[in-house]
C-alpha atoms as a PDB file:
ATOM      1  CA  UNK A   1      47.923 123.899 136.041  1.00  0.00           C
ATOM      2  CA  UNK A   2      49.564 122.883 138.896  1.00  0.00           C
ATOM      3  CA  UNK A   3      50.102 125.028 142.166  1.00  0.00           C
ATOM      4  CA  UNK A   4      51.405 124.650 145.578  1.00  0.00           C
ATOM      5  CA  UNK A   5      48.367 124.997 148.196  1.00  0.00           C
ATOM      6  CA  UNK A   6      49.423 128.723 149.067  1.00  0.00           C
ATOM      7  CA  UNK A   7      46.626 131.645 149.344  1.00  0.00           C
ATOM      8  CA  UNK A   8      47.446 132.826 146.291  1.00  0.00           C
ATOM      9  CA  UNK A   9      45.398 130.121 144.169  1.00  0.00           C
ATOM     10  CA  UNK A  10      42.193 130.513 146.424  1.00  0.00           C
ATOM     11  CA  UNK A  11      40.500 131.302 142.675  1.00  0.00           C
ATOM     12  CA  UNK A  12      40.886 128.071 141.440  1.00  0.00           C
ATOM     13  CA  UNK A  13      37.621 127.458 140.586  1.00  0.00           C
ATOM     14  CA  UNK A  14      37.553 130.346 138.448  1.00  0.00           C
ATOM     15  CA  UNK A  15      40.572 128.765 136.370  1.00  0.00           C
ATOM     16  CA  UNK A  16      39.088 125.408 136.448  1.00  0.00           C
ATOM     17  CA  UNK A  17      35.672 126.823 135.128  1.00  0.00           C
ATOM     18  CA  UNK A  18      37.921 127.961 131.985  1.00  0.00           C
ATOM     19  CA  UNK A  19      38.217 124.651 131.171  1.00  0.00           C
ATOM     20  CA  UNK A  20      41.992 124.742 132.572  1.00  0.00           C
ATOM     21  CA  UNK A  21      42.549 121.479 134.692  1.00  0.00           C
ATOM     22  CA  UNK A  22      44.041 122.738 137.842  1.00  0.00           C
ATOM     23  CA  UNK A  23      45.949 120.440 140.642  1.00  0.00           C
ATOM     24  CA  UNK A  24      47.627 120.923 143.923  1.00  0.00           C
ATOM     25  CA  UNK A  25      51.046 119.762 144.485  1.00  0.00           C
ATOM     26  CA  UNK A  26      51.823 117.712 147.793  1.00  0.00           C
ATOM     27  CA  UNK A  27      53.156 119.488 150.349  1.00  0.00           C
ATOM     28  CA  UNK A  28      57.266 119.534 150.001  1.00  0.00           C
ATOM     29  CA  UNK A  29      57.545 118.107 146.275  1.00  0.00           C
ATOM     30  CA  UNK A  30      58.719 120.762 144.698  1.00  0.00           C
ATOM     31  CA  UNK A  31      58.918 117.991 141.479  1.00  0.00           C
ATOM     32  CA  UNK A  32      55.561 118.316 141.303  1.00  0.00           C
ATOM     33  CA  UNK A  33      55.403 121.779 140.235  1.00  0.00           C
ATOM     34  CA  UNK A  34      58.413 121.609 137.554  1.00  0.00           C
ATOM     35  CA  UNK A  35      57.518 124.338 135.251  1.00  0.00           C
ATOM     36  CA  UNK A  36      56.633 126.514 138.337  1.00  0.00           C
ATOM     37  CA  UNK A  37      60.114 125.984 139.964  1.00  0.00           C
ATOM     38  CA  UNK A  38      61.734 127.160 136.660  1.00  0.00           C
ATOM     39  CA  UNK A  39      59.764 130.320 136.584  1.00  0.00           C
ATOM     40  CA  UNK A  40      61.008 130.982 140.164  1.00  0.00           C
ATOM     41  CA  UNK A  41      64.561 130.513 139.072  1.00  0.00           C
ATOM     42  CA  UNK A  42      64.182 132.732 136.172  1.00  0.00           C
ATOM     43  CA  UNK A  43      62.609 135.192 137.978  1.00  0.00           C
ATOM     44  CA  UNK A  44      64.542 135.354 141.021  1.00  0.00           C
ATOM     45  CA  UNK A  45      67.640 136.673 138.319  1.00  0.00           C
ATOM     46  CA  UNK A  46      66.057 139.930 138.141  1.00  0.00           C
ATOM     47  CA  UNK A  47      64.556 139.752 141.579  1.00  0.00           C
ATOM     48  CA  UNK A  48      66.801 138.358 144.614  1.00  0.00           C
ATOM     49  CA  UNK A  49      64.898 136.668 147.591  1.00  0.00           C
ATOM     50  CA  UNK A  50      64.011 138.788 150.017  1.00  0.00           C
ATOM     51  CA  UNK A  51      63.023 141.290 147.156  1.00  0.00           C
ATOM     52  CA  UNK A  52      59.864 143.575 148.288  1.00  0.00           C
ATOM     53  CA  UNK A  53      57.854 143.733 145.256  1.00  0.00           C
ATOM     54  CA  UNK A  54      56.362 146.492 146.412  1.00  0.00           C
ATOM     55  CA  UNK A  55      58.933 148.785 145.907  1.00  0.00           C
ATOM     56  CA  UNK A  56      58.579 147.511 142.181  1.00  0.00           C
ATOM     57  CA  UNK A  57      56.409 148.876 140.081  1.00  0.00           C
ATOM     58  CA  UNK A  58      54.312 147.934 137.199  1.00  0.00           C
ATOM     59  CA  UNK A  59      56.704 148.607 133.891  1.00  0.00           C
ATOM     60  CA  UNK A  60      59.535 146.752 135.608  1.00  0.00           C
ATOM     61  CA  UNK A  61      58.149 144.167 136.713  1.00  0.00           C
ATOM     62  CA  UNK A  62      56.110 143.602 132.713  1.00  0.00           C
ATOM     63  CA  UNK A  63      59.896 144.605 131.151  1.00  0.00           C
ATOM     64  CA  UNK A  64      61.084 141.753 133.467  1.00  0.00           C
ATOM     65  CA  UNK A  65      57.757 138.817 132.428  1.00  0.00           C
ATOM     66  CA  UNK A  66      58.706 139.822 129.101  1.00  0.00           C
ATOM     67  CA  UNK A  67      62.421 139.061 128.930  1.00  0.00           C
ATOM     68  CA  UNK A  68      61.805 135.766 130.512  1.00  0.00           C
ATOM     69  CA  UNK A  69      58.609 134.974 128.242  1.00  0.00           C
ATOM     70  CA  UNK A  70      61.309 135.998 125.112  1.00  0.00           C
ATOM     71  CA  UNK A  71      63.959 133.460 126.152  1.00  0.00           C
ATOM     72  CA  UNK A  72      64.379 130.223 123.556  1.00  0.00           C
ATOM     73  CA  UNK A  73      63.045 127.357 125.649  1.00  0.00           C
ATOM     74  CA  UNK A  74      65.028 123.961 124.928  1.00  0.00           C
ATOM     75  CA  UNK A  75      61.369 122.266 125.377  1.00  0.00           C
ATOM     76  CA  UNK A  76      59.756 124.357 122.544  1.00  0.00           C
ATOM     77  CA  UNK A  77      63.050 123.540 120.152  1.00  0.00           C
ATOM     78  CA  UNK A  78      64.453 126.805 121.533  1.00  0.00           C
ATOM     79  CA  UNK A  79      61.628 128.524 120.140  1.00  0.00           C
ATOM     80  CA  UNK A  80      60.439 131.480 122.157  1.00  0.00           C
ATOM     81  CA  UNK A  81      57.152 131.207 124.452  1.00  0.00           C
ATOM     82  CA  UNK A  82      55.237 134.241 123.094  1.00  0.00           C
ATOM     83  CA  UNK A  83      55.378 132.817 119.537  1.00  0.00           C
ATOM     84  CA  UNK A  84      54.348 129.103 120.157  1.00  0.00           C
ATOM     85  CA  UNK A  85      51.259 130.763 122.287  1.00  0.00           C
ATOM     86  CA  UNK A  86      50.389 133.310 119.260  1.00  0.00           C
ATOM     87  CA  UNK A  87      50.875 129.718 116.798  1.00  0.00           C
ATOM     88  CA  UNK A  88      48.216 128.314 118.763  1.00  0.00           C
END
């Protein structure tokens, strides 16, 4: 996994300790974090910047993770996400 160095990953350890390798991007290379700069695009079609996500709550925001996670993805041979993790 790879992050930028915000707050929000303070639990590494925890992830790494799952066996998950887990690395920290340089600071302004965003091409470092591909997969996470995707998700951001995808998800900011549901949710503008600027959103407050707490005005959001919890069955949106899974109805909104799911849609996304249900999309064909040209690097899984526009499979879908949810069943290449449930062929593993």
């Amino acid at each position: 996994m790879t992050s930028d160095k915000g707050k929000e990953f303070a639990c590494f350890r925890e992830i790494e300790a799952m066996g998950i390798p887990f690395y920290f991007a340089e600071v302004y290379s965003s091409w470092q974090r591909g997969a996470n700069e995707n998700s951001n695009g995808l998800l900011r079609e549901f949710y503008p910047k600027g959103t407050l996500f707490s005005a959001i709550n919890q069955e949106e925001l899974d109805r909104s993770v799911s849609l996304i996670n249900e999309r064909p993805r040209k690097c899984l041979a526009s499979e879908v996400l949810t069943q290449e993790i449930s062929n593993l």
